[in-house]
C-alpha atoms as a PDB file:
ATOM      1  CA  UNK A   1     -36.739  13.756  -7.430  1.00  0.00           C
ATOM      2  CA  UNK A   2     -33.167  13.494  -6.774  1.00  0.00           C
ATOM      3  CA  UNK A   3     -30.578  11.616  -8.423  1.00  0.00           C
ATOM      4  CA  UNK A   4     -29.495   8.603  -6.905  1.00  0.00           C
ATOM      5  CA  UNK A   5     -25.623   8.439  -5.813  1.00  0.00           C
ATOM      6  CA  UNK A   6     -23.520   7.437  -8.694  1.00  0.00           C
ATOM      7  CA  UNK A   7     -21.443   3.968  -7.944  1.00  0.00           C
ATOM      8  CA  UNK A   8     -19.152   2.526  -9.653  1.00  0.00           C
ATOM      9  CA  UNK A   9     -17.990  -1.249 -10.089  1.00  0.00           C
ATOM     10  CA  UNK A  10     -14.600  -2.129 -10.673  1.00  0.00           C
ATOM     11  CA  UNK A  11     -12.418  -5.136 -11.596  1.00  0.00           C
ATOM     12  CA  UNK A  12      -9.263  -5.558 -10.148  1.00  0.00           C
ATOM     13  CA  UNK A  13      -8.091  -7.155 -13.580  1.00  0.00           C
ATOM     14  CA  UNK A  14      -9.512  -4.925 -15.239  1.00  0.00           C
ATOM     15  CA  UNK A  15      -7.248  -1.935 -13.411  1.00  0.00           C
ATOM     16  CA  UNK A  16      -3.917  -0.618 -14.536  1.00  0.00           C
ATOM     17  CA  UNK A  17      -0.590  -2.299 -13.103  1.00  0.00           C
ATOM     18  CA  UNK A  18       1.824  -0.470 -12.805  1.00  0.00           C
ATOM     19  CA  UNK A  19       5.733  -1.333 -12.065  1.00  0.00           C
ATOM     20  CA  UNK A  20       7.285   0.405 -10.169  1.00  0.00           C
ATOM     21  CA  UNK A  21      10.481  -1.659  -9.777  1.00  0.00           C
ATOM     22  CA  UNK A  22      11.513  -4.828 -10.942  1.00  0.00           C
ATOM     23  CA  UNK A  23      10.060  -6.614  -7.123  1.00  0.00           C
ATOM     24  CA  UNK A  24       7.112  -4.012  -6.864  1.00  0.00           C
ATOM     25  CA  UNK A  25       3.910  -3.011  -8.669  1.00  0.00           C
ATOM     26  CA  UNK A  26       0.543  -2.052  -7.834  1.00  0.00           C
ATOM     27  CA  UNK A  27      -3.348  -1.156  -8.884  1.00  0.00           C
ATOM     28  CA  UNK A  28      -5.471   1.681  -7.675  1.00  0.00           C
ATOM     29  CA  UNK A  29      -8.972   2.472  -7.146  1.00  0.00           C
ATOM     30  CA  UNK A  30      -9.364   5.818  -6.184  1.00  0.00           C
ATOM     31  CA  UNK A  31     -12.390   7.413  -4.338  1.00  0.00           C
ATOM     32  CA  UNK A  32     -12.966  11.042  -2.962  1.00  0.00           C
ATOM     33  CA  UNK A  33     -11.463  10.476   0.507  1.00  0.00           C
ATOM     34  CA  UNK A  34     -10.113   7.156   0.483  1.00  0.00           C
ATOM     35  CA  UNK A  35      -7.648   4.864  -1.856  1.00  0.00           C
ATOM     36  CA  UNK A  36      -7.663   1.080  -2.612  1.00  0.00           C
ATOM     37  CA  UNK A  37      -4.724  -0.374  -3.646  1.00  0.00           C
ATOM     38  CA  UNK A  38      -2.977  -4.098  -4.077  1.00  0.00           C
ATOM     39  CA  UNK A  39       0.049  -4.094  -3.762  1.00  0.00           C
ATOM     40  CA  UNK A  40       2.242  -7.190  -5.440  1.00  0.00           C
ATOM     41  CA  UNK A  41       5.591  -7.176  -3.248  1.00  0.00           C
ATOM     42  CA  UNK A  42       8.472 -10.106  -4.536  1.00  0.00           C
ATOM     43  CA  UNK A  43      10.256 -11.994  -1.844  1.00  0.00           C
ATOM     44  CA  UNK A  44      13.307  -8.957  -0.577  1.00  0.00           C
ATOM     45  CA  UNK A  45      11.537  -6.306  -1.917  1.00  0.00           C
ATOM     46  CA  UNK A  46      12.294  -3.244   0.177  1.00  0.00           C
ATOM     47  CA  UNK A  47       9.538  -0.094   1.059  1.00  0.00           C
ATOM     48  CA  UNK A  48      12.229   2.663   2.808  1.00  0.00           C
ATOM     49  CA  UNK A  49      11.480   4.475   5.732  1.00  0.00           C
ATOM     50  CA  UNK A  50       9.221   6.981   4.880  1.00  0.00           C
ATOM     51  CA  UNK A  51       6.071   8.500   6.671  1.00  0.00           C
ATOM     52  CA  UNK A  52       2.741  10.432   4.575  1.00  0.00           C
ATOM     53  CA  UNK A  53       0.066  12.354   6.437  1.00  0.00           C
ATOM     54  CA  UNK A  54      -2.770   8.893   5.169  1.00  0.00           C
ATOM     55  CA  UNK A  55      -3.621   6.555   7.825  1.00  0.00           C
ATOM     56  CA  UNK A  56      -3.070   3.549   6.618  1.00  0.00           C
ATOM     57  CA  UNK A  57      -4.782   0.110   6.689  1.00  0.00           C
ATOM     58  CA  UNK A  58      -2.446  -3.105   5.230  1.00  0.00           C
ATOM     59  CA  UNK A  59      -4.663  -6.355   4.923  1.00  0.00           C
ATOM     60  CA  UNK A  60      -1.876  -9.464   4.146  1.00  0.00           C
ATOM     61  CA  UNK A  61      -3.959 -11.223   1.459  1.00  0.00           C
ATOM     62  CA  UNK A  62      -1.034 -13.935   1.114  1.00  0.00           C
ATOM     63  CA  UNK A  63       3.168 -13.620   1.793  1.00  0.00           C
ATOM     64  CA  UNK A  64       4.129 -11.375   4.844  1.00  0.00           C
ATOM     65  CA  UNK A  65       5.789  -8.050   5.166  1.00  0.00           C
ATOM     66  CA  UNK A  66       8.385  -7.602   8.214  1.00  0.00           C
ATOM     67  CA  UNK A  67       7.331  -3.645   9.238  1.00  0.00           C
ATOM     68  CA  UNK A  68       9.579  -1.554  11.032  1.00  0.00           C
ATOM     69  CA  UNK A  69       7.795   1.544  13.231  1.00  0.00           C
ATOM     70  CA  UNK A  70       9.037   4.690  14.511  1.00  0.00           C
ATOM     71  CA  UNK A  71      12.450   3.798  13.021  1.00  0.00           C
ATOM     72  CA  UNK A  72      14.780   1.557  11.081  1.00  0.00           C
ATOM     73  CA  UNK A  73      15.776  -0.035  15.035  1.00  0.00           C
ATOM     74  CA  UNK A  74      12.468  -0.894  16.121  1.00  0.00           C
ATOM     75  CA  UNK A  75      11.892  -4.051  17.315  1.00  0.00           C
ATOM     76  CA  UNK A  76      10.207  -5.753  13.445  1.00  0.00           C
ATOM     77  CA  UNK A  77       6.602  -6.802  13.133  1.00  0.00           C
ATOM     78  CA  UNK A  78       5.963  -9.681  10.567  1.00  0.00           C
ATOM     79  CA  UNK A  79       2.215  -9.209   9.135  1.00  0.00           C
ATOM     80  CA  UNK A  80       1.095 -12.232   7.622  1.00  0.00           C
ATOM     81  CA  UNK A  81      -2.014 -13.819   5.477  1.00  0.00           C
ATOM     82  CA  UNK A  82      -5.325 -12.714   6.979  1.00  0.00           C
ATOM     83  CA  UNK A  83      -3.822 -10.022   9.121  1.00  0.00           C
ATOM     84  CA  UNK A  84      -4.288  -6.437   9.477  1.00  0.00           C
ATOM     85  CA  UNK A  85      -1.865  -3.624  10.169  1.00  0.00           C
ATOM     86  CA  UNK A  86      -3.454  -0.139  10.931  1.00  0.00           C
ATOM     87  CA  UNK A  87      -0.725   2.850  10.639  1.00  0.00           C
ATOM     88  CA  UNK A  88      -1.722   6.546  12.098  1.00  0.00           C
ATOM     89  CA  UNK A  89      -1.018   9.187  10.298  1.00  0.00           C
ATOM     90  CA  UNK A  90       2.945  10.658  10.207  1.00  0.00           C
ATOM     91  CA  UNK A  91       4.374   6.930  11.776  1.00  0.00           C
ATOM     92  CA  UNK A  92       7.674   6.121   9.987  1.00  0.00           C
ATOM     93  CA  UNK A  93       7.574   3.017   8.581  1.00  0.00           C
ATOM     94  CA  UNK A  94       9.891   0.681   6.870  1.00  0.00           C
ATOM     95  CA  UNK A  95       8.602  -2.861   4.874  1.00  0.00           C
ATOM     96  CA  UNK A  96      10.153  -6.107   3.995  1.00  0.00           C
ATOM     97  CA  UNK A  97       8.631  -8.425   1.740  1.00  0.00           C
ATOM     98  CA  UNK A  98       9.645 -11.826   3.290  1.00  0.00           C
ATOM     99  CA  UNK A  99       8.175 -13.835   0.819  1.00  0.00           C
ATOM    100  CA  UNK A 100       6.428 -13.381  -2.193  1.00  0.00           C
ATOM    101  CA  UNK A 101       3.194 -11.170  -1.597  1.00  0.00           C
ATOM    102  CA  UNK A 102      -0.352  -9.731  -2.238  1.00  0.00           C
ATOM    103  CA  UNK A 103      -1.825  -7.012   0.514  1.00  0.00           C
ATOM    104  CA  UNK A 104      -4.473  -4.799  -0.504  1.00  0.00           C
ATOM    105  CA  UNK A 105      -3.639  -1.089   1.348  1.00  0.00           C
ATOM    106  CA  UNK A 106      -6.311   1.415   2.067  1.00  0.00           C
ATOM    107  CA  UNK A 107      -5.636   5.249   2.681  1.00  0.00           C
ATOM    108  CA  UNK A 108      -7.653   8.193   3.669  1.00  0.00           C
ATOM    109  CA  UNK A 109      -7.094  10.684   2.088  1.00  0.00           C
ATOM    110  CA  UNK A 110      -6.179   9.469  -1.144  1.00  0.00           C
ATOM    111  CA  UNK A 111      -2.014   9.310  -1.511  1.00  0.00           C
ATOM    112  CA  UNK A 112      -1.633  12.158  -3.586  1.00  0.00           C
ATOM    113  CA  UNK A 113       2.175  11.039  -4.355  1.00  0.00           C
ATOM    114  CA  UNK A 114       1.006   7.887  -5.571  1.00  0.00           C
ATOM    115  CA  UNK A 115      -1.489   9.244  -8.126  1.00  0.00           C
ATOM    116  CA  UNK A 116       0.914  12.151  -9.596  1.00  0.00           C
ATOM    117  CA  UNK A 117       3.576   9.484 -10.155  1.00  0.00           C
ATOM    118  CA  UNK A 118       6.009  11.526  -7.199  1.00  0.00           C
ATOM    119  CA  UNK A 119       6.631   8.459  -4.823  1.00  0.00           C
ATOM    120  CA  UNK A 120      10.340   8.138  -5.915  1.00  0.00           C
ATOM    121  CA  UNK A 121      11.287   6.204  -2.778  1.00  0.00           C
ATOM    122  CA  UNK A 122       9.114   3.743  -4.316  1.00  0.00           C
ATOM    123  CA  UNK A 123      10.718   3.820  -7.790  1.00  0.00           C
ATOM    124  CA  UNK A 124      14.287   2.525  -6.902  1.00  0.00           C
ATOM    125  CA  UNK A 125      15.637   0.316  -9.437  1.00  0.00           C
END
């Protein structure tokens, strides 16, 4: 008989936070080839340009994020509550926080930076 597949139940409480500046923090849940995370952004909190070889899924649970894409003079996207911004793989992107907010971001594959702690464009005090 084979073994059923192993699942696991989580608790977004009961996850880690971690700070990674004084207006960003965040909690993971990690599978084999995809990553959960909410994100807590305050009010003028700033994501850099950057780009990461993940697509990317943001679901706005509440706030909204201006997003830049392709480049810091793109023509600025506001994502708000209830919506849903899907990112390719390799598009630059740039985030505002314009108020305080909650997304939840999904990537595939997992964001290897984010687990070994190397995502120093996110650590900017």
């Amino acid at each position: 008989m084979e073994n059923p597949q192993q699942v696991t139940q989580y608790r977004w409480e009961d996850m880690p936070k971690e700070q990674l500046s004084d207006s960003l923090a965040r909690r993971l849940i990690t599978g084999d080839k995809m990553m959960l995370a909410q994100v807590y952004l305050k009010k003028g909190c700033i994501v850099p340009l950057h780009q990461h070889d993940n697509e990317q899924i943001t679901y706005i649970l509440e706030g909204a994020l201006r997003f830049w894409i392709g480049s810091e003079d793109a023509e600025p996207i506001v994502v708000g509550a209830g919506e849903v911004l899907h990112i390719p793989s390799n598009v630059p992107h740039k985030a505002e926080a314009i108020e305080d907010t909650l997304d939840v971001d999904i990537f595939s594959p997992p964001r290897q930076d984010w687990l070994d702690k190397s995502d120093d464009y996110l650590r900017q005090k």
